[in-house]
C-alpha atoms as a PDB file:
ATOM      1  CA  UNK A   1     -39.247 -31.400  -3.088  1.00  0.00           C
ATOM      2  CA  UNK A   2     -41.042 -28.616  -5.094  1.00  0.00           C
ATOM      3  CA  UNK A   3     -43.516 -29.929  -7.591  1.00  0.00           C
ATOM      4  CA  UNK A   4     -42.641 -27.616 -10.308  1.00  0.00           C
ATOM      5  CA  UNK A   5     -44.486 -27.766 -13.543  1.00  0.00           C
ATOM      6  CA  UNK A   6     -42.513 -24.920 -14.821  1.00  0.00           C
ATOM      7  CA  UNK A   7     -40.512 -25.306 -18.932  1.00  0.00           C
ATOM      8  CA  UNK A   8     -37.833 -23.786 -17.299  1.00  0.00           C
ATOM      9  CA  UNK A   9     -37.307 -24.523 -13.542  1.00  0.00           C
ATOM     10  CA  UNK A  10     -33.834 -24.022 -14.168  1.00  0.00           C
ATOM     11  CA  UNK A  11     -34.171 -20.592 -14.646  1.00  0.00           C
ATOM     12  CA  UNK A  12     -36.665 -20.212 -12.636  1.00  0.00           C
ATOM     13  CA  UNK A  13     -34.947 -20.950  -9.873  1.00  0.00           C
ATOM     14  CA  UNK A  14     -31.979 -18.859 -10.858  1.00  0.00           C
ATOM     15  CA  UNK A  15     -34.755 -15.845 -11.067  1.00  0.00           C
ATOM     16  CA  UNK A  16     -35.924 -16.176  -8.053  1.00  0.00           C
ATOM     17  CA  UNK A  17     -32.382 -16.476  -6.711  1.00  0.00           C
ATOM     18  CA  UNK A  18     -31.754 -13.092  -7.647  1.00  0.00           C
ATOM     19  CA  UNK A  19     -35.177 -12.140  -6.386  1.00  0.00           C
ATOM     20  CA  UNK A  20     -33.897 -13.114  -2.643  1.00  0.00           C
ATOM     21  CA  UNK A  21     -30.581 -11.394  -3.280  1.00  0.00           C
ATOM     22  CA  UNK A  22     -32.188  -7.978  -4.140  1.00  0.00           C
ATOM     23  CA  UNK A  23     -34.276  -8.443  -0.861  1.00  0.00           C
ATOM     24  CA  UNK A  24     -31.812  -9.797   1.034  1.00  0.00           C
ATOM     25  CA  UNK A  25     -29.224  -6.756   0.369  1.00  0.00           C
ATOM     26  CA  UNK A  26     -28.735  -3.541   1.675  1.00  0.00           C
ATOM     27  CA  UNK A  27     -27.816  -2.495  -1.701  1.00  0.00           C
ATOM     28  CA  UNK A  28     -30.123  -0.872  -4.145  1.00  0.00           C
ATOM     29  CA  UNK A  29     -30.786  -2.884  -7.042  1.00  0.00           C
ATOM     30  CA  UNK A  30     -28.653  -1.494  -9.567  1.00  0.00           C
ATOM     31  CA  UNK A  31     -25.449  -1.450  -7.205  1.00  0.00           C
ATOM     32  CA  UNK A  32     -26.232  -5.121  -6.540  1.00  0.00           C
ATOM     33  CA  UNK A  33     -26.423  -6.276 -10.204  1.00  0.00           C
ATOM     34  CA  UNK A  34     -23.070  -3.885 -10.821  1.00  0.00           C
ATOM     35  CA  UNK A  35     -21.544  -6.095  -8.341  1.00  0.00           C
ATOM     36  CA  UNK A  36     -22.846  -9.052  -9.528  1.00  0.00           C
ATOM     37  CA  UNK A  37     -21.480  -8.471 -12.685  1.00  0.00           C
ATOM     38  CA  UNK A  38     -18.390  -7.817 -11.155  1.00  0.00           C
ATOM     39  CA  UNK A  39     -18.533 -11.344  -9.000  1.00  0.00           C
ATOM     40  CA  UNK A  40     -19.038 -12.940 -12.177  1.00  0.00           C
ATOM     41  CA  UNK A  41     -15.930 -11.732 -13.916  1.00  0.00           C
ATOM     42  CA  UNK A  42     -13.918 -12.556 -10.771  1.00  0.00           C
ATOM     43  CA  UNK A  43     -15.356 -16.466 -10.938  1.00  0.00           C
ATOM     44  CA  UNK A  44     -14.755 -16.571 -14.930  1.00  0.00           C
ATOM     45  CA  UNK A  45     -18.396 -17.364 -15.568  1.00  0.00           C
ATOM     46  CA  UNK A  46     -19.975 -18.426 -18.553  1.00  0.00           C
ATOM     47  CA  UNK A  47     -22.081 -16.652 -20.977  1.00  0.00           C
ATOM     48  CA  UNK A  48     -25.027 -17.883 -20.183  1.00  0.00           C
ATOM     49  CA  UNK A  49     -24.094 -16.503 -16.596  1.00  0.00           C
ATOM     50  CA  UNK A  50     -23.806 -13.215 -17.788  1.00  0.00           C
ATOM     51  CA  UNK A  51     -26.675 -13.259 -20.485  1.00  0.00           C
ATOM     52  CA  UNK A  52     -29.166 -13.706 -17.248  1.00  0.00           C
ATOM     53  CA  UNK A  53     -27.205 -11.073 -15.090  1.00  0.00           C
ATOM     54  CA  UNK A  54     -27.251  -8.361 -17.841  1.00  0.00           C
ATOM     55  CA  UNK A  55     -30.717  -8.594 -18.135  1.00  0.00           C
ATOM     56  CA  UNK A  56     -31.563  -8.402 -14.819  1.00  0.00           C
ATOM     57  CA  UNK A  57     -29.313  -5.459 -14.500  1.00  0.00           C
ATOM     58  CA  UNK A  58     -30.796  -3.612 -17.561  1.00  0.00           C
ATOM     59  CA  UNK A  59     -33.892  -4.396 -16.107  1.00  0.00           C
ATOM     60  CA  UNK A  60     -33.160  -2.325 -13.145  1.00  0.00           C
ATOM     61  CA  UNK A  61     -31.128   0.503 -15.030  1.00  0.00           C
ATOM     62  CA  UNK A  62     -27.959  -0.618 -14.696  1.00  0.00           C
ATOM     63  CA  UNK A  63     -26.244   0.827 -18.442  1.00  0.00           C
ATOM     64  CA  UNK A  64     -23.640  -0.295 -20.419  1.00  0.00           C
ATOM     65  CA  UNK A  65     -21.139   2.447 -19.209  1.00  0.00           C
ATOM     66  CA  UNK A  66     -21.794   1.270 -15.713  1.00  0.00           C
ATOM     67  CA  UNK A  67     -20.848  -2.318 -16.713  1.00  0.00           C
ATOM     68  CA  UNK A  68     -18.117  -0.747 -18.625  1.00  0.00           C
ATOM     69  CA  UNK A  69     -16.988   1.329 -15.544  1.00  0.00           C
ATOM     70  CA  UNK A  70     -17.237  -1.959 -13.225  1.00  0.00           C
ATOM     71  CA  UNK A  71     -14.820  -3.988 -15.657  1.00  0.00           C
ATOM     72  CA  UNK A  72     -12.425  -0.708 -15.643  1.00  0.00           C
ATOM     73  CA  UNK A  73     -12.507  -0.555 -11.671  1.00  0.00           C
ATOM     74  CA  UNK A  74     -11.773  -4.448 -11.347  1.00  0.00           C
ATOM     75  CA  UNK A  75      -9.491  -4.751 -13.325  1.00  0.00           C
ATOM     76  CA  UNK A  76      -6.149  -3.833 -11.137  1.00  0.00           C
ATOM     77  CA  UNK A  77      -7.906  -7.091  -9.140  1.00  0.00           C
ATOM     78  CA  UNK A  78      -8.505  -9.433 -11.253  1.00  0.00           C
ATOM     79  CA  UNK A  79      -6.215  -8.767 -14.020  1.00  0.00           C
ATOM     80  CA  UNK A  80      -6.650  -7.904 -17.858  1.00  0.00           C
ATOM     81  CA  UNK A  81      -6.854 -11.728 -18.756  1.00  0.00           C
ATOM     82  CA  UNK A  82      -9.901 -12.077 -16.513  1.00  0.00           C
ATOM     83  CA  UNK A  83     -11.361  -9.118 -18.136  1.00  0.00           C
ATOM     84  CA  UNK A  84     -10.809  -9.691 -21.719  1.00  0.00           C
ATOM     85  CA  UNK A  85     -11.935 -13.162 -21.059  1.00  0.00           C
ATOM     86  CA  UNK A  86     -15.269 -11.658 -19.392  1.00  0.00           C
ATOM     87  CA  UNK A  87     -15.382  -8.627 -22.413  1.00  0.00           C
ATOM     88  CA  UNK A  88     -15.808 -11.708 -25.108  1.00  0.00           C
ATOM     89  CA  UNK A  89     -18.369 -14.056 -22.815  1.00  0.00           C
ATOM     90  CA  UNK A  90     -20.326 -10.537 -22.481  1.00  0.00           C
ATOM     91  CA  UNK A  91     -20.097 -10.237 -26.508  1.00  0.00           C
ATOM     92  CA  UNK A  92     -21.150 -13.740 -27.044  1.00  0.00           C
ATOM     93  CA  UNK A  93     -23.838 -13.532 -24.577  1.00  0.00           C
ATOM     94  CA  UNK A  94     -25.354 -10.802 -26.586  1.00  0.00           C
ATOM     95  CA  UNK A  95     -24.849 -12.314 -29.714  1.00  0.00           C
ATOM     96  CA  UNK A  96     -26.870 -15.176 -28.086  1.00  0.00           C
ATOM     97  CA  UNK A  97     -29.928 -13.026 -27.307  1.00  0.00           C
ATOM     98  CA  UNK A  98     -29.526 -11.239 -30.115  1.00  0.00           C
ATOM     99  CA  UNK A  99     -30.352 -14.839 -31.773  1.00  0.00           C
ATOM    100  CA  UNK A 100     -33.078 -15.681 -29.482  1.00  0.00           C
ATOM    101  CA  UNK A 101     -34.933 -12.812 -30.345  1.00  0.00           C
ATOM    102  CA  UNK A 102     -34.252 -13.150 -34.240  1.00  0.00           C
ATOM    103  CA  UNK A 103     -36.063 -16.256 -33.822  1.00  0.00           C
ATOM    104  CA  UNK A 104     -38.332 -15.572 -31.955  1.00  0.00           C
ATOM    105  CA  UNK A 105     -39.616 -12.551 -34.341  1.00  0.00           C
ATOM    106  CA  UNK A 106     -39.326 -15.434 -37.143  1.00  0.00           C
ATOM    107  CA  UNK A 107     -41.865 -17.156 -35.312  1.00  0.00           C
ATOM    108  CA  UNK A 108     -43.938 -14.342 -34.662  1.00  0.00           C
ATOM    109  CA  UNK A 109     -44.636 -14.263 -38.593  1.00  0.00           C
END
């Protein structure tokens, strides 16, 4: 077993999941989180699920048109339930970091 020491080793580990996937895949980093985001409509993930994905895609350049474009070119698949479902855990994992960083300015001051 690891003997991590880590606040978050949760996240951590999900981080450097992510880290192995880019490395691991022939795509280039963008693509990969474009798909991701698409995988994680397709599994009706949670927020949370999407709060760490769409930061690790803006982090690599991946836009909100481009997420916007993924959810248009799934949706034939998956079906408009699945991607209004996914539009509002997107919109509440915003509003999430939106909070997070509101507090975290408040404790800047």
């Amino acid at each position: 077993m690891s003997d991590s020491t880590s606040e978050s080793p949760v996240l951590d580990l999900l981080a450097r999941m992510t880290a192995d996937s880019l490395d691991a895949s022939s795509l280039d980093p963008q693509t990969l989180m474009l798909v991701r985001i698409a995988a994680l409509v397709a599994v009706d993930a949670a927020p949370i699920s999407y709060l760490l994905n769409l930061g690790a895609a803006a982090e690599v350049g991946a836009d909100a048109e481009q997420i916007s474009g993924v959810l248009a070119a799934i949706a034939p698949i998956v079906g408009t339930a699945r991607i209004a479902a996914a539009t509002a855990r997107i919109v509440d994992a915003l509003d999430v970091a939106i909070e997070v960083a509101a507090l975290e300015e408040q404790g800047d001051d």
